[in-house]
N, C-alpha and C. Protein backbone atom coordinates (compact mmCIF):
# COMPACT_ATOMS: atom_id res chain seq x y z
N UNK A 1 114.86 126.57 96.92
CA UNK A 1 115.20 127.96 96.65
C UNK A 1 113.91 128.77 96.49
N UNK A 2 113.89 130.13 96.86
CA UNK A 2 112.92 130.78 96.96
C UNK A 2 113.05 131.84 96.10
N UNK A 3 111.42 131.97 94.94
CA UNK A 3 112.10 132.76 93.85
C UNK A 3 112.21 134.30 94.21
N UNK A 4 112.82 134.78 93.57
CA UNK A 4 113.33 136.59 93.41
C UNK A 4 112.11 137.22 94.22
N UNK A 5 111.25 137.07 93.93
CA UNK A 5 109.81 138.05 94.14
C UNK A 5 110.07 138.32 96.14
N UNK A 6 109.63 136.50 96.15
CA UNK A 6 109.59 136.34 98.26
C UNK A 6 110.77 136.69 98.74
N UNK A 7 111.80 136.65 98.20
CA UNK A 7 113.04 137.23 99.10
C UNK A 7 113.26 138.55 98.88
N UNK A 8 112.80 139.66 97.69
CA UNK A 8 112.88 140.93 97.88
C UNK A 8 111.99 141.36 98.97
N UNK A 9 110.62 140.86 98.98
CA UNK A 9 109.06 141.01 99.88
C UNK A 9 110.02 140.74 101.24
N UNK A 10 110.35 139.36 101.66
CA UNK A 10 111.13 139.20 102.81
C UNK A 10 111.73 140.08 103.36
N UNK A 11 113.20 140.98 102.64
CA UNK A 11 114.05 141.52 102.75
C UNK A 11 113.50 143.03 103.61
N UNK A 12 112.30 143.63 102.59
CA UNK A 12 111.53 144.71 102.34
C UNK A 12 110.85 144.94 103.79
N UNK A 13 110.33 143.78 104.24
CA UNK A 13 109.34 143.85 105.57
C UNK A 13 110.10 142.72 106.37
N UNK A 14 111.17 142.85 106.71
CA UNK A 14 111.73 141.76 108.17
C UNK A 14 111.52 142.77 109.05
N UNK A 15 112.15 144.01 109.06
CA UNK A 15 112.04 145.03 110.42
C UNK A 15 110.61 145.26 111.02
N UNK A 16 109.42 144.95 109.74
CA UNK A 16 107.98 145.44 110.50
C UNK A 16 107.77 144.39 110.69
N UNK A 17 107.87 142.91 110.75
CA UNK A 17 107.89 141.90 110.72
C UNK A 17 108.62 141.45 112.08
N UNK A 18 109.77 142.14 112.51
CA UNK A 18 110.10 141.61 113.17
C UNK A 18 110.06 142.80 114.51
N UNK A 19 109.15 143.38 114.48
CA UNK A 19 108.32 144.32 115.58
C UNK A 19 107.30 144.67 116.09
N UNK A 20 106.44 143.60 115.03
CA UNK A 20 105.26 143.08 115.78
C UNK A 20 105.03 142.17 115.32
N UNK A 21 104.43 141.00 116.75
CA UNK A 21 103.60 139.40 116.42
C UNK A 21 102.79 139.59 114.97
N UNK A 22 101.82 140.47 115.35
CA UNK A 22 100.99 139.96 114.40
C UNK A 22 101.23 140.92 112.94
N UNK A 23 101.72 141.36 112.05
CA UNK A 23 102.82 141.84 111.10
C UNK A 23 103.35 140.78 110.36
N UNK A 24 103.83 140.06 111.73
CA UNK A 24 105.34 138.74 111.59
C UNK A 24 103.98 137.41 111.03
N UNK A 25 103.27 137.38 111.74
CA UNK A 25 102.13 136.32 110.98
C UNK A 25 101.17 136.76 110.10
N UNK A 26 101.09 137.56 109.64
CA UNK A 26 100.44 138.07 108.11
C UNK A 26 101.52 137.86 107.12
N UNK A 27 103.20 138.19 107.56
CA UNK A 27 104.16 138.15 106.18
C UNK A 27 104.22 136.96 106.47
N UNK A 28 103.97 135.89 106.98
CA UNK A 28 104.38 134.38 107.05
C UNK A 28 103.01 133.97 106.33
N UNK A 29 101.98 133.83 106.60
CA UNK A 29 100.53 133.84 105.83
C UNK A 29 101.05 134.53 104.24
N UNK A 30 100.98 135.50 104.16
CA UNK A 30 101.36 135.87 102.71
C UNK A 30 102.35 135.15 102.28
N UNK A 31 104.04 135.03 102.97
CA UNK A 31 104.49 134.22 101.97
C UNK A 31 104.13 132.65 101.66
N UNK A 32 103.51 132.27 102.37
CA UNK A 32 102.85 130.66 102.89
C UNK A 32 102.39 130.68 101.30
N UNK A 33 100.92 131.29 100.75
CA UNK A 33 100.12 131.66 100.04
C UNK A 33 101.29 131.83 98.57
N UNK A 34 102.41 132.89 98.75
CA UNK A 34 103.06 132.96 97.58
C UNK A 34 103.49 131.56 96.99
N UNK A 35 104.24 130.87 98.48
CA UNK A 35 104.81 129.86 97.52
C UNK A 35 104.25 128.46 97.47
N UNK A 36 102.83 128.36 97.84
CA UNK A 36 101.78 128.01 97.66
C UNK A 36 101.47 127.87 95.88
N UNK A 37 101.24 128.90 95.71
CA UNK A 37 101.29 128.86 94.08
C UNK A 37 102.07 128.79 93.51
N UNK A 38 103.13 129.54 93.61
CA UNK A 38 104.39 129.02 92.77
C UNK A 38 104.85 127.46 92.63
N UNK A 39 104.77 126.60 94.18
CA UNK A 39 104.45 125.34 93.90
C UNK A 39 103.73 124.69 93.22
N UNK A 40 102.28 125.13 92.75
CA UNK A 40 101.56 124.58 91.82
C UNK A 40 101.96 124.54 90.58
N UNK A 41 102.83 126.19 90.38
CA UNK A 41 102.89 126.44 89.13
C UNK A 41 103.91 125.86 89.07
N UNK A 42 104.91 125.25 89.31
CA UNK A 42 105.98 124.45 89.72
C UNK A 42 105.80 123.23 88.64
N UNK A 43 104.80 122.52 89.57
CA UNK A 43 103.89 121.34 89.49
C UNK A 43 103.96 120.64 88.08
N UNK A 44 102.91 122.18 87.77
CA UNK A 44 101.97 121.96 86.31
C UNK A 44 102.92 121.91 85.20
N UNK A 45 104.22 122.82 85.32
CA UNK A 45 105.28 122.90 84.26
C UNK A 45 106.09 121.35 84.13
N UNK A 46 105.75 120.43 84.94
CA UNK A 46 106.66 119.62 84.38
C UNK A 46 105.77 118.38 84.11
């Protein structure tokens, strides 16, 4: 599951995202990076 934050961000930028290549691979890079950390922070909590 993907928390609250990346699926509003998702929701927010699919249309510019999904109208240009490179848009569409910066919000994939950014969310990569979000849940990147959130995995860590994931991690460390248990």
């Amino acid at each position: 599951m993907i928390p609250p934050l990346l699926k509003d961000l998702i929701d927010r930028h699919r249309e510019l995202a999904l109208a240009s290549p490179a848009e569409m691979i910066g919000l994939f890079k950014y969310v990569m990076y979000l849940l990147c950390y959130y995995g860590d922070k994931e991690e460390r909590r248990d």
